[in-house]
PDB file of N, CA and C in Angstrom:
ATOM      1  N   UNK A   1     207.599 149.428  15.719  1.00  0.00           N
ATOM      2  CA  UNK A   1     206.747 149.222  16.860  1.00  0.00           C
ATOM      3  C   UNK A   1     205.670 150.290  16.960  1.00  0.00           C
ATOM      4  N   UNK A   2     206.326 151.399  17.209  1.00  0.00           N
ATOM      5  CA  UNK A   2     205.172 152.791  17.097  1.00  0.00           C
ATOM      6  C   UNK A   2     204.342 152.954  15.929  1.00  0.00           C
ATOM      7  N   UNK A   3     204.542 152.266  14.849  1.00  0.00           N
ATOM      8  CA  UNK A   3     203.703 151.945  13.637  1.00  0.00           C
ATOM      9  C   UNK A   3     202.687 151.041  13.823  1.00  0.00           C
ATOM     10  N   UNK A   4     203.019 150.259  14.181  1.00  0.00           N
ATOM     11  CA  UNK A   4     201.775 148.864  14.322  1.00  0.00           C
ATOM     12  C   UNK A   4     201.183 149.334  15.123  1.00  0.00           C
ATOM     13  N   UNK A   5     201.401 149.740  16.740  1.00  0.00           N
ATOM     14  CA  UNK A   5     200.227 150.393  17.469  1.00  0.00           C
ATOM     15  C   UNK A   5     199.342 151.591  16.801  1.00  0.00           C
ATOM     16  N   UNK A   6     200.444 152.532  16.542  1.00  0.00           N
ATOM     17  CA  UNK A   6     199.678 154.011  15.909  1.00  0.00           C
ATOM     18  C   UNK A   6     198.593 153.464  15.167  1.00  0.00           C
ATOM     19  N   UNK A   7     199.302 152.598  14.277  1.00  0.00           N
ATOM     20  CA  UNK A   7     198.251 152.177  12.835  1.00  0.00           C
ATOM     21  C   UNK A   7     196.343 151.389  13.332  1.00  0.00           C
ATOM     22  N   UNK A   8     196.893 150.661  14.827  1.00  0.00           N
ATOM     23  CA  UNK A   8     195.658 150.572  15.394  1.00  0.00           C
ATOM     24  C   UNK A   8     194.932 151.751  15.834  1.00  0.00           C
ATOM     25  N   UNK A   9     195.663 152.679  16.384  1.00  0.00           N
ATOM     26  CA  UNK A   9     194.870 154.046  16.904  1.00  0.00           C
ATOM     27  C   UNK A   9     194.040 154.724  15.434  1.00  0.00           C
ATOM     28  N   UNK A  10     194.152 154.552  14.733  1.00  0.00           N
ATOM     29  CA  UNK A  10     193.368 154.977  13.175  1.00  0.00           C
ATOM     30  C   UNK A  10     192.887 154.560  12.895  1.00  0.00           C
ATOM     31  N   UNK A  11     192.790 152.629  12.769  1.00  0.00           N
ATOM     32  CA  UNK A  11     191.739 152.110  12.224  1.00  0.00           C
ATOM     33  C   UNK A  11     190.501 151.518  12.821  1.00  0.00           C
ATOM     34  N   UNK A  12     189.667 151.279  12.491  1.00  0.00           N
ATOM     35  CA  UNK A  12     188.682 150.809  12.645  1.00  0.00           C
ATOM     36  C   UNK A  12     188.868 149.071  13.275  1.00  0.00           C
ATOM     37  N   UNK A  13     189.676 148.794  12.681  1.00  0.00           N
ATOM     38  CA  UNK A  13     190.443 147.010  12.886  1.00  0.00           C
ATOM     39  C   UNK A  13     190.301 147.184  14.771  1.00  0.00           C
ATOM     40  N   UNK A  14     189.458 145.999  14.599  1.00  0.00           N
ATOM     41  CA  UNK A  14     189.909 145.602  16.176  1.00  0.00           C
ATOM     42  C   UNK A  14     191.310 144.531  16.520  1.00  0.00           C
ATOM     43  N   UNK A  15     192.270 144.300  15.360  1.00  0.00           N
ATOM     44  CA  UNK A  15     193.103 143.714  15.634  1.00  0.00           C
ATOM     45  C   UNK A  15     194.426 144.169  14.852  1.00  0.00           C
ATOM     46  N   UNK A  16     195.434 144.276  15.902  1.00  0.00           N
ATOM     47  CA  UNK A  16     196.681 145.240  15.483  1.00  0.00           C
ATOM     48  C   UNK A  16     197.751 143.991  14.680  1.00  0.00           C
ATOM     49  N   UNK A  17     198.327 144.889  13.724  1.00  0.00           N
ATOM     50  CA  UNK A  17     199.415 144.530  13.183  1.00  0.00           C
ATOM     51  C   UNK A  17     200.991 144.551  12.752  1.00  0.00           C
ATOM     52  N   UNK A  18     201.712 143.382  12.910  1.00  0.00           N
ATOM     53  CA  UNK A  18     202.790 143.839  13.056  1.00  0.00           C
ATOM     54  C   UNK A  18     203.162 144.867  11.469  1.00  0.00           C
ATOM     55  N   UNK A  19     204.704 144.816  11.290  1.00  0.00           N
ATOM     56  CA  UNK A  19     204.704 145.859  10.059  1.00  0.00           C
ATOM     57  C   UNK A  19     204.571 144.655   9.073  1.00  0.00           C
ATOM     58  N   UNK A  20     204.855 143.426   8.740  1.00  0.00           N
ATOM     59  CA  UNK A  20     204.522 142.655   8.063  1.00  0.00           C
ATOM     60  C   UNK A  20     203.086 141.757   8.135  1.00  0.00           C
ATOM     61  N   UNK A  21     202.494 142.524   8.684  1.00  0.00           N
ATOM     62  CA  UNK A  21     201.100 142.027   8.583  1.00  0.00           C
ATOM     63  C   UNK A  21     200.362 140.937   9.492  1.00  0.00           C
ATOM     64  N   UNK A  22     200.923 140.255  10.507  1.00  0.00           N
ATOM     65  CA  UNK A  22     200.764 139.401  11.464  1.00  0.00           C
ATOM     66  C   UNK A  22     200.322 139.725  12.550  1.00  0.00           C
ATOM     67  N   UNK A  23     199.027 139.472  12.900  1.00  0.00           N
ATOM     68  CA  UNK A  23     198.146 139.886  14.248  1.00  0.00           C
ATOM     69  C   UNK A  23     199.390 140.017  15.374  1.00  0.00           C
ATOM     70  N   UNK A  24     199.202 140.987  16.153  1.00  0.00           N
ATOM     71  CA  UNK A  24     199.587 141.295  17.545  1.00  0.00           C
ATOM     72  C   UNK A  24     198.793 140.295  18.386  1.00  0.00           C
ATOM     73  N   UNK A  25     199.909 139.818  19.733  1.00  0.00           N
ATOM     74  CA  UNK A  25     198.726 139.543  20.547  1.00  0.00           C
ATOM     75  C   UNK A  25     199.769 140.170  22.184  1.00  0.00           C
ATOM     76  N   UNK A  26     199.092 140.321  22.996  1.00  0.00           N
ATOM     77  CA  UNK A  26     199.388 141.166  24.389  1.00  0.00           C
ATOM     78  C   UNK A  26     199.389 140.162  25.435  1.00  0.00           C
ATOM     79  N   UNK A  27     200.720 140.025  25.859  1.00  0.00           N
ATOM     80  CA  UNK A  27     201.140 139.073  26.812  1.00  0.00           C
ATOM     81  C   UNK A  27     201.121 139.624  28.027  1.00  0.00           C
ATOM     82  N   UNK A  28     200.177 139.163  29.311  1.00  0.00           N
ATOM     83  CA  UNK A  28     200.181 140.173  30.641  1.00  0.00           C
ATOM     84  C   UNK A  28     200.575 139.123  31.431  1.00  0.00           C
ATOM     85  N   UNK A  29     201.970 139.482  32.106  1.00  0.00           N
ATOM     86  CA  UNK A  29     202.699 138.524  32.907  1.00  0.00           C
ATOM     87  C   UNK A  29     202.788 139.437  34.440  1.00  0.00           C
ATOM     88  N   UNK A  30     202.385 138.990  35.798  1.00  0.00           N
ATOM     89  CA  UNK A  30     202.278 139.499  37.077  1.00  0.00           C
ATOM     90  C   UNK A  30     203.816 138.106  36.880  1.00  0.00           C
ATOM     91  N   UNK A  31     204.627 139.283  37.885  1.00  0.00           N
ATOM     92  CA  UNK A  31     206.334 138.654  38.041  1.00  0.00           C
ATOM     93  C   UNK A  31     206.742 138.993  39.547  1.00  0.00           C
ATOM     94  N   UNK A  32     206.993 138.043  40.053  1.00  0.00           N
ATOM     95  CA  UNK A  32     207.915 139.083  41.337  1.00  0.00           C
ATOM     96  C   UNK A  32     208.876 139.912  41.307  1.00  0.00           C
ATOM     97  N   UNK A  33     208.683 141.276  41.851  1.00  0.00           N
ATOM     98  CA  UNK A  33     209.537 142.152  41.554  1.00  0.00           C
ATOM     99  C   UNK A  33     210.717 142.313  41.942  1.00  0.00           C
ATOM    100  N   UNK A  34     211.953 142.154  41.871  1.00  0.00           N
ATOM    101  CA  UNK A  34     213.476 142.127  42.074  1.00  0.00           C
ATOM    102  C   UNK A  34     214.339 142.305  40.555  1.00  0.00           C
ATOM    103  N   UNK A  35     215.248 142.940  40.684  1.00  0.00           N
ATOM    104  CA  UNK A  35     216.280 142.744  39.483  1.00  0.00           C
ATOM    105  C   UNK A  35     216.525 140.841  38.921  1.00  0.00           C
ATOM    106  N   UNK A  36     216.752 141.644  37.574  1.00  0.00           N
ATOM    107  CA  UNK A  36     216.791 140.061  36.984  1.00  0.00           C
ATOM    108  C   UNK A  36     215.866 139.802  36.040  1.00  0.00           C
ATOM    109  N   UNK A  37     214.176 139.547  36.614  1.00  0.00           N
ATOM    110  CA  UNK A  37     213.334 139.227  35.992  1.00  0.00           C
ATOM    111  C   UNK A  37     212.924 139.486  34.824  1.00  0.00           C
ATOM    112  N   UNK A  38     213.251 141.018  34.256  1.00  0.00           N
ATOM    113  CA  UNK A  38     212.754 141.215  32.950  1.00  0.00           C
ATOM    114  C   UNK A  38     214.223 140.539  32.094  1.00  0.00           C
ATOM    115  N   UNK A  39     215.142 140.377  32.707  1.00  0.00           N
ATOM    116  CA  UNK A  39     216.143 140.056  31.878  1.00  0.00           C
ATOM    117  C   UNK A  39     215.904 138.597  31.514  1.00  0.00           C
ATOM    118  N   UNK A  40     215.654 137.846  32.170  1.00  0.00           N
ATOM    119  CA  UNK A  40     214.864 136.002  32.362  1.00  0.00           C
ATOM    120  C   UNK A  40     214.358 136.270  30.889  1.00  0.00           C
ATOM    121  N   UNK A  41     212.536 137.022  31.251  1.00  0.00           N
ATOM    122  CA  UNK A  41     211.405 136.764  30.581  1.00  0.00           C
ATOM    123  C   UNK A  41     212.107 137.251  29.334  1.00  0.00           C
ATOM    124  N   UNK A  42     212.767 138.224  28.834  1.00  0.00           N
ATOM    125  CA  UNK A  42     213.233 138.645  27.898  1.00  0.00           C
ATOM    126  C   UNK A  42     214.419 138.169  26.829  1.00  0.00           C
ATOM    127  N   UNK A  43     215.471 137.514  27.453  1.00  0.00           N
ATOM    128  CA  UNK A  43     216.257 136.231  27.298  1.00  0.00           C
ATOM    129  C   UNK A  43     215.479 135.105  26.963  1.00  0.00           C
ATOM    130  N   UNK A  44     214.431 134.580  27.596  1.00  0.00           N
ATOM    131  CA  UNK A  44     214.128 133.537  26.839  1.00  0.00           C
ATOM    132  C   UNK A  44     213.145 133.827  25.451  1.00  0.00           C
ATOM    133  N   UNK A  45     212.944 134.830  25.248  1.00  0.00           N
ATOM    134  CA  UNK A  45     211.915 135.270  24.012  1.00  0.00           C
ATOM    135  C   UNK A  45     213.371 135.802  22.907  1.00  0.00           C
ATOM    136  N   UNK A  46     214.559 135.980  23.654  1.00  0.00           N
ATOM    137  CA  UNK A  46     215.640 136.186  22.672  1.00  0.00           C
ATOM    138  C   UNK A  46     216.098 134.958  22.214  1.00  0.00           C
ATOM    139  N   UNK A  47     216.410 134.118  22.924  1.00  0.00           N
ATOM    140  CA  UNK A  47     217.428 132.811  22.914  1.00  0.00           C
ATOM    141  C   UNK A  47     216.456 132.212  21.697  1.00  0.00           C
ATOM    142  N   UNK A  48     215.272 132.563  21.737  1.00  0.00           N
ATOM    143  CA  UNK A  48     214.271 131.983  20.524  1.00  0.00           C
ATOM    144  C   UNK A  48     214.172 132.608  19.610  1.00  0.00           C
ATOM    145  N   UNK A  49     214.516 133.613  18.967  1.00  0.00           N
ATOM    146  CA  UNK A  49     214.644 134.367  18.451  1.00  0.00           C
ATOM    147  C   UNK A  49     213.420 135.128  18.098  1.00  0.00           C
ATOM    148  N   UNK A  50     212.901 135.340  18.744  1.00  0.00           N
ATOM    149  CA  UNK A  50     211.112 135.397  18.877  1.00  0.00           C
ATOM    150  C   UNK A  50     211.019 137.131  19.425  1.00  0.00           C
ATOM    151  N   UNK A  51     211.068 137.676  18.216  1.00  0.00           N
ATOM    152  CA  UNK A  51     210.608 139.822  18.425  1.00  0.00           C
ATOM    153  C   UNK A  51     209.750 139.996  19.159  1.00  0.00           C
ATOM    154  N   UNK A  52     209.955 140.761  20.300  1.00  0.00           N
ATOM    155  CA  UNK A  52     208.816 141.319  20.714  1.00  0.00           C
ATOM    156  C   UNK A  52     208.633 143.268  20.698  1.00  0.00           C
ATOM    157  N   UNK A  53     207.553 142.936  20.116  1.00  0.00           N
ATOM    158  CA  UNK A  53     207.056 144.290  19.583  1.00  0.00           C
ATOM    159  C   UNK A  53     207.695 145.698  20.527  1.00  0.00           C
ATOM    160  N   UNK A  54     206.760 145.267  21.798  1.00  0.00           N
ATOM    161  CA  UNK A  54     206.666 146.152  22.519  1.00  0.00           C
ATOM    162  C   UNK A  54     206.651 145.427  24.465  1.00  0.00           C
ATOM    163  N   UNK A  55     207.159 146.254  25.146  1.00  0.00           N
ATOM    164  CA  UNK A  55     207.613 145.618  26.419  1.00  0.00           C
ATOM    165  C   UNK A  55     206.890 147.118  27.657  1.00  0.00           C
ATOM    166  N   UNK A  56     205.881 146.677  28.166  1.00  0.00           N
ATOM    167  CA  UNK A  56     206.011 147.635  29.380  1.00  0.00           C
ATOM    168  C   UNK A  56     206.162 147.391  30.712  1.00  0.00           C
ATOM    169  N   UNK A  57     206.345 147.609  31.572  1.00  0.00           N
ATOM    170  CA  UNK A  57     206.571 146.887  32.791  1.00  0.00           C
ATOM    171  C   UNK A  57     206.038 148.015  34.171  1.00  0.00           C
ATOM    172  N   UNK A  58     205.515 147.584  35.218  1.00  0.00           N
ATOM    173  CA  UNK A  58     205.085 148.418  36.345  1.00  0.00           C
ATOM    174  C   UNK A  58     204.832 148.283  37.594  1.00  0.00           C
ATOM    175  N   UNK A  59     205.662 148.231  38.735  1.00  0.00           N
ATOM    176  CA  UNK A  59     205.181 147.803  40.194  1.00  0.00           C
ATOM    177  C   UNK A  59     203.571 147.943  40.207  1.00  0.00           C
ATOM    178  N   UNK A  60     202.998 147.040  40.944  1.00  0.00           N
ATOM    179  CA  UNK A  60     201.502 147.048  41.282  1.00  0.00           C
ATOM    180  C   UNK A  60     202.152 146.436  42.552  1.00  0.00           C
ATOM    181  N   UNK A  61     200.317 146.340  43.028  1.00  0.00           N
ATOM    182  CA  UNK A  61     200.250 145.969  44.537  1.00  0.00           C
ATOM    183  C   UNK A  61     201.040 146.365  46.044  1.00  0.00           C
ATOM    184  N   UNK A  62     201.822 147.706  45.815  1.00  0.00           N
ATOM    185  CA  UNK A  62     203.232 147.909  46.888  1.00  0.00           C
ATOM    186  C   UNK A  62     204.357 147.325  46.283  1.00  0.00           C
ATOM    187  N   UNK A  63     204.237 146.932  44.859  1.00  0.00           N
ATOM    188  CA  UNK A  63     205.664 146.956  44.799  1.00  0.00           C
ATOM    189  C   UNK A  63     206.113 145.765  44.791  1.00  0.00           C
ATOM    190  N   UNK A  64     205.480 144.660  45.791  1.00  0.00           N
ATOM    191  CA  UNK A  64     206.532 143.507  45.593  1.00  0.00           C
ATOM    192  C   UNK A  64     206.043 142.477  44.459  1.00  0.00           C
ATOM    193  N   UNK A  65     204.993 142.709  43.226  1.00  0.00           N
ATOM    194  CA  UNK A  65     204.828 142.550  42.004  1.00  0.00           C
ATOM    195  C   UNK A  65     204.790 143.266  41.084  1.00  0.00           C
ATOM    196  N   UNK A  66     205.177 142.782  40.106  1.00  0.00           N
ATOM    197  CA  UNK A  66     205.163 143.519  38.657  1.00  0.00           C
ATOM    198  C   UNK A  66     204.415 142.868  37.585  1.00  0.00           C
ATOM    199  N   UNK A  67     203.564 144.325  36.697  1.00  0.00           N
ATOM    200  CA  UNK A  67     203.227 143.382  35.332  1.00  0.00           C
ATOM    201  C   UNK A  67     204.179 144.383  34.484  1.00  0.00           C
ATOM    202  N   UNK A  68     204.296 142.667  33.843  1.00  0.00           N
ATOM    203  CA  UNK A  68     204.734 143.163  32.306  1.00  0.00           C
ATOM    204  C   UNK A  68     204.110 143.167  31.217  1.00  0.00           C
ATOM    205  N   UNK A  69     203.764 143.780  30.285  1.00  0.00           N
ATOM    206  CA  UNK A  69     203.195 143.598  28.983  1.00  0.00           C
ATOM    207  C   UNK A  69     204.007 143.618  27.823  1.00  0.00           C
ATOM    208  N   UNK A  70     204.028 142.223  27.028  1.00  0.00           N
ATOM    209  CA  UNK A  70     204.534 142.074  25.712  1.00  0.00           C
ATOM    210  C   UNK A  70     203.989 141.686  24.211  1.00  0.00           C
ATOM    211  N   UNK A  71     203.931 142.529  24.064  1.00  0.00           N
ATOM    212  CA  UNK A  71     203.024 143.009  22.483  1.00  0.00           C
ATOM    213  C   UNK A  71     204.161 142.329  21.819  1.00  0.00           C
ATOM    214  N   UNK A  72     203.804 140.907  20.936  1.00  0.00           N
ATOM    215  CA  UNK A  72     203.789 139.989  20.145  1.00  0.00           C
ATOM    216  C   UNK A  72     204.067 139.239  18.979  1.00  0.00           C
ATOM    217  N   UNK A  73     204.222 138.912  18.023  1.00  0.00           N
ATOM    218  CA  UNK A  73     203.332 138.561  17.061  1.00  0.00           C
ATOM    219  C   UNK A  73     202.779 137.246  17.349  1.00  0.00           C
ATOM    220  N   UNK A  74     201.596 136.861  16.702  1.00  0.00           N
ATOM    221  CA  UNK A  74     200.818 135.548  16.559  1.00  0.00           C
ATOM    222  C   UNK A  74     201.845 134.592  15.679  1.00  0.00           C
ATOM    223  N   UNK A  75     202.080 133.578  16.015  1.00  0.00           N
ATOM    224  CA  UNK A  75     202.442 132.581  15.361  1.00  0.00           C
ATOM    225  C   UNK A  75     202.321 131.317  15.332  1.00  0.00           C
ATOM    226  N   UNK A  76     202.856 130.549  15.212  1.00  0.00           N
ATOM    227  CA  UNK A  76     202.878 129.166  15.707  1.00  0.00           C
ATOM    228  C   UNK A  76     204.113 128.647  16.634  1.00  0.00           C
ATOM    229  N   UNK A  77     204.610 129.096  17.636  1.00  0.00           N
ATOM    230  CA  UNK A  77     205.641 129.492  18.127  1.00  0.00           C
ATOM    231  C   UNK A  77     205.435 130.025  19.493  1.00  0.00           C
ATOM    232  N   UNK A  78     204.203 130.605  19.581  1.00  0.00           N
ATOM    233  CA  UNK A  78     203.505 131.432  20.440  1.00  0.00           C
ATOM    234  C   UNK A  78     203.042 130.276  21.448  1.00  0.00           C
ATOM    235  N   UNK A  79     202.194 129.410  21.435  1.00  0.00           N
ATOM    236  CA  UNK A  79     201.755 128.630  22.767  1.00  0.00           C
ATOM    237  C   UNK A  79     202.891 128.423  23.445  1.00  0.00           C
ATOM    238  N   UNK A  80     204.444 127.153  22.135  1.00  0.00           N
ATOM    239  CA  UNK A  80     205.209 127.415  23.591  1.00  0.00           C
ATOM    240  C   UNK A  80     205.887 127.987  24.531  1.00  0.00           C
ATOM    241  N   UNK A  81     206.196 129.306  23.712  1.00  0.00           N
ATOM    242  CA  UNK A  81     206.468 130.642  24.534  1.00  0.00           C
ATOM    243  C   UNK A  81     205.571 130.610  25.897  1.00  0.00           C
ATOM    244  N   UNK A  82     204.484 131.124  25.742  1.00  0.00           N
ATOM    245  CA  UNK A  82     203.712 130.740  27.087  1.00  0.00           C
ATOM    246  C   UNK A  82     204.022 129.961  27.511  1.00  0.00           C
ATOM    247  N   UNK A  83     204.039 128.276  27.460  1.00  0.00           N
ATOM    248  CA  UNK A  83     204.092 127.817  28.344  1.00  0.00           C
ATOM    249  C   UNK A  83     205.480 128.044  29.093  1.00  0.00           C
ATOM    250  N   UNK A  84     206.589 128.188  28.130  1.00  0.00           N
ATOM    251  CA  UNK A  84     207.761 127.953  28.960  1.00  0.00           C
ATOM    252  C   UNK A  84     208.064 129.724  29.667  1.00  0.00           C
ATOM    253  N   UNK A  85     207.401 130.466  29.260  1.00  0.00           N
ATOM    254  CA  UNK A  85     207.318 131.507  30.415  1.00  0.00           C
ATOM    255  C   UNK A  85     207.073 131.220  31.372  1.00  0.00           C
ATOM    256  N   UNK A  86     205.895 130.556  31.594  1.00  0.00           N
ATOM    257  CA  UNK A  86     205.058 129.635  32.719  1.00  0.00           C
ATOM    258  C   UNK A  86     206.029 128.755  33.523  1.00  0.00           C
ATOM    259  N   UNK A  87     207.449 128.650  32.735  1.00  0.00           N
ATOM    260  CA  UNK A  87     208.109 128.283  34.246  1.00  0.00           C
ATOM    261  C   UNK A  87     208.507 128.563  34.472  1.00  0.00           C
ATOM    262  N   UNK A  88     208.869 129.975  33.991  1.00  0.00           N
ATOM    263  CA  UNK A  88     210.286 130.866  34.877  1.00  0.00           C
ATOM    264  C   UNK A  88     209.838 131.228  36.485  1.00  0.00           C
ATOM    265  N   UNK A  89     210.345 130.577  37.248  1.00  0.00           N
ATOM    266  CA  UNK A  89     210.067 130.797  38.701  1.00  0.00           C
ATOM    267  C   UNK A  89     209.570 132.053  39.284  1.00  0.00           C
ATOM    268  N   UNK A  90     209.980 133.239  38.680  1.00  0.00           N
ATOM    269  CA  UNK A  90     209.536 134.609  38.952  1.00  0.00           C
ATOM    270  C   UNK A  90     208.337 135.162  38.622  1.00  0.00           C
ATOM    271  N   UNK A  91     207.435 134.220  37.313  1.00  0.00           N
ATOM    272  CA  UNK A  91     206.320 134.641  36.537  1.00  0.00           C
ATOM    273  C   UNK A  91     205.153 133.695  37.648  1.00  0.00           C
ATOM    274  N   UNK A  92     204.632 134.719  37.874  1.00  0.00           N
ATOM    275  CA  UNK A  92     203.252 133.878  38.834  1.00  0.00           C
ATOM    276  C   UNK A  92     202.252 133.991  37.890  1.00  0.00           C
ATOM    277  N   UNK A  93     201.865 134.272  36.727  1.00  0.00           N
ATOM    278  CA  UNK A  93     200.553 134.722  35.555  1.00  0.00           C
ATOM    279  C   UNK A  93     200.817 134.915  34.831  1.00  0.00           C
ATOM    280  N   UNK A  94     200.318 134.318  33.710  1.00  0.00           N
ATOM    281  CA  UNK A  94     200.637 134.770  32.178  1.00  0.00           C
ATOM    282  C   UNK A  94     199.234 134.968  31.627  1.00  0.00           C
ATOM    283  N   UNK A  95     198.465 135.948  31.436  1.00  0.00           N
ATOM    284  CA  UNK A  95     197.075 136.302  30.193  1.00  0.00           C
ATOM    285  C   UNK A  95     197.592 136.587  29.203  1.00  0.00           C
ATOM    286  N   UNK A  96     197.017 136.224  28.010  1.00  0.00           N
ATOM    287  CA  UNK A  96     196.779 136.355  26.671  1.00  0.00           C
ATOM    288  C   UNK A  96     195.575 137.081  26.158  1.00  0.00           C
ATOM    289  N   UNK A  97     195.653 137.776  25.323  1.00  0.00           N
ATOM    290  CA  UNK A  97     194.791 138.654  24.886  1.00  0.00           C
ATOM    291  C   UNK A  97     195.092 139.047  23.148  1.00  0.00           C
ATOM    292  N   UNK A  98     194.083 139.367  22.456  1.00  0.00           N
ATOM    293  CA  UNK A  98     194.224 140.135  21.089  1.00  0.00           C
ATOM    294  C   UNK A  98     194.821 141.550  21.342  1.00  0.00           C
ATOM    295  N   UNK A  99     195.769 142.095  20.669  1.00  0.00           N
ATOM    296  CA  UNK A  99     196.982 143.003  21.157  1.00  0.00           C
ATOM    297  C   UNK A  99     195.425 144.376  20.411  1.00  0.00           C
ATOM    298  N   UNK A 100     194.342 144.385  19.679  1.00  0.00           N
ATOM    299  CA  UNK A 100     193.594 145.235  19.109  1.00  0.00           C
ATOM    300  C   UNK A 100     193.147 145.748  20.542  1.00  0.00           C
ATOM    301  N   UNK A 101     192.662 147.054  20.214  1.00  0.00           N
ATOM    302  CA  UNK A 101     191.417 147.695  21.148  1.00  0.00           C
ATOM    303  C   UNK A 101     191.910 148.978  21.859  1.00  0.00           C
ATOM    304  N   UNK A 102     191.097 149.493  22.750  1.00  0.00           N
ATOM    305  CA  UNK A 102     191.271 150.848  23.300  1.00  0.00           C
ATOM    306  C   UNK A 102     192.571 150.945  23.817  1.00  0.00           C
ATOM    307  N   UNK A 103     192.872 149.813  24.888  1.00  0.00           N
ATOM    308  CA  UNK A 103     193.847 150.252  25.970  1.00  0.00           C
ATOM    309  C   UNK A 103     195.654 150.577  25.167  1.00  0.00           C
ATOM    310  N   UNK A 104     195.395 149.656  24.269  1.00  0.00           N
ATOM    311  CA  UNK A 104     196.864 149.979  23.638  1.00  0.00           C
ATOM    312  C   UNK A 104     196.537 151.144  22.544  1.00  0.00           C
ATOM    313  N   UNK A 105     195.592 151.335  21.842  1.00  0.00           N
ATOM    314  CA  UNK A 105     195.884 152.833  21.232  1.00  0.00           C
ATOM    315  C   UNK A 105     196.017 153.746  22.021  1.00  0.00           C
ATOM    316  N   UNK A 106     195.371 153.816  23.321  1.00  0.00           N
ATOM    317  CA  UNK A 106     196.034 155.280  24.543  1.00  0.00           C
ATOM    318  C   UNK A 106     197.088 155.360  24.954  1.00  0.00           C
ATOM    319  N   UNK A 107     197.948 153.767  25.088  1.00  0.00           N
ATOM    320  CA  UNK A 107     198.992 153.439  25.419  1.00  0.00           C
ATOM    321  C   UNK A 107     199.920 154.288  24.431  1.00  0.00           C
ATOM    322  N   UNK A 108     199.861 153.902  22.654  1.00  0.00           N
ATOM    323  CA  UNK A 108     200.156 154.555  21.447  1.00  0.00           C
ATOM    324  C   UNK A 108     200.161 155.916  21.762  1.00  0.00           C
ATOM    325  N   UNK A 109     199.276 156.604  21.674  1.00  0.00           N
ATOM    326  CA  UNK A 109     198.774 158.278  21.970  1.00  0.00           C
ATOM    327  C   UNK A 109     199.503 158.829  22.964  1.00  0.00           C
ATOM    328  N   UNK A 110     199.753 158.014  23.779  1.00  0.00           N
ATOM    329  CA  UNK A 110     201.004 158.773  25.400  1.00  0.00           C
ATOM    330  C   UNK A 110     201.731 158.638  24.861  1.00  0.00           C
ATOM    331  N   UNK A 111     202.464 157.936  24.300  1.00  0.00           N
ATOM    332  CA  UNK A 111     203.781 157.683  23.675  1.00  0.00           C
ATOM    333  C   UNK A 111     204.522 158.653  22.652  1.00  0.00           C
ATOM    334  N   UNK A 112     203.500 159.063  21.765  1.00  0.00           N
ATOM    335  CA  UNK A 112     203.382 159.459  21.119  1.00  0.00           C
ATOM    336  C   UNK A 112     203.437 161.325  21.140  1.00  0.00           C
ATOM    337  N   UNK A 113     202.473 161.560  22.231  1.00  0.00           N
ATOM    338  CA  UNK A 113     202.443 162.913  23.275  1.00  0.00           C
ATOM    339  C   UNK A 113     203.780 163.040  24.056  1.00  0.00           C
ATOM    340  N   UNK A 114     204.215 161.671  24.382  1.00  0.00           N
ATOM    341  CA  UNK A 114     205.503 161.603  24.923  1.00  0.00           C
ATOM    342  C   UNK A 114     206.607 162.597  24.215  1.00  0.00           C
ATOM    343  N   UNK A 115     206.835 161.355  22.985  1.00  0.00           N
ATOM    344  CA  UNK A 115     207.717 161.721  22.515  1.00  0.00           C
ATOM    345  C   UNK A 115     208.024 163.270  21.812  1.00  0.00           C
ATOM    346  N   UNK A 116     206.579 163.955  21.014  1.00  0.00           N
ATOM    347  CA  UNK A 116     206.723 165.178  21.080  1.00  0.00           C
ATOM    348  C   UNK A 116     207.379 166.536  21.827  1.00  0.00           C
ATOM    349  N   UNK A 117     206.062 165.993  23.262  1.00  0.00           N
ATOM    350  CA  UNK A 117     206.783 166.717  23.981  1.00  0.00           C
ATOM    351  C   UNK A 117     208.112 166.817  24.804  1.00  0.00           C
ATOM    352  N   UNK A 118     209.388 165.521  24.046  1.00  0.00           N
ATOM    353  CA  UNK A 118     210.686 165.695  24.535  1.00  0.00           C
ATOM    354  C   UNK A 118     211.120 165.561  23.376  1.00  0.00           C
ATOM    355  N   UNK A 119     210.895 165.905  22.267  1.00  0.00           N
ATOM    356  CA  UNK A 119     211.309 166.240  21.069  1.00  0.00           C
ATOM    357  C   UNK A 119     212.745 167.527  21.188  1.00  0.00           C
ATOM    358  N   UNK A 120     213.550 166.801  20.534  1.00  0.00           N
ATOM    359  CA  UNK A 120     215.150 167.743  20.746  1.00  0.00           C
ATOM    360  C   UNK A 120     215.426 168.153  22.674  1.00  0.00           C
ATOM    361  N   UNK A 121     215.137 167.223  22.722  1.00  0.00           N
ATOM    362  CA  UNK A 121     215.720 167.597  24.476  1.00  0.00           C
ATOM    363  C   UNK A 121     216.993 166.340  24.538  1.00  0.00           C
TER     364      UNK A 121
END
């Protein structure tokens, strides 16, 4: 996971890749926030057997929504994922996006700063 992003933070590529070579793409799901929900959205991307790269999640608005972000791969497999995210009762939005570009190499770079700085703790 920290490879395919990092590897975007270096290149020039506006489009990230998994470690076998398959475009990323960045799933931004607004969810109502309560226990449960990431277990739903995440269960059904398991039950399919369908990897996901990378998972972040964050109260917005006060709290009583959440986005999640799930970094991908492109496939053919991928629309109906969306759609059937699209009915988990808890998901009010699903955007799609090319997983390339600024916001996820800074994302990479914190992570990364992260992990250093709790290196042997």
């Amino acid at each position: 996971m920290p490879d395919a992003i990092g590897a975007q933070a270096d290149s020039a590529s506006p489009t990230a890749l998994t470690p076998d070579a398959r475009p990323l793409v960045a799933l931004r799901l607004t969810v109502n926030n309560h226990p449960g929900v990431m277990s739903h959205v995440c269960g059904l991307f398991a039950r399919r057997a369908f990897n996901v790269e990378a998972i972040l999640c964050t109260p917005v608005n006060g709290g009583e929504v959440s986005r999640i972000w799930l970094l991908v791969a492109e496939d053919e497999r991928l629309e109906q994922m969306v759609r059937q995210v699209r009915k988990l009762h808890d998901v009010l939005d699903v955007r799609r996006r090319p997983a390339g570009g600024e916001g996820f190499a800074r994302l990479a770079e914190c992570m990364a700063a992260w992990e250093r700085e709790t290196a042997g703790q």
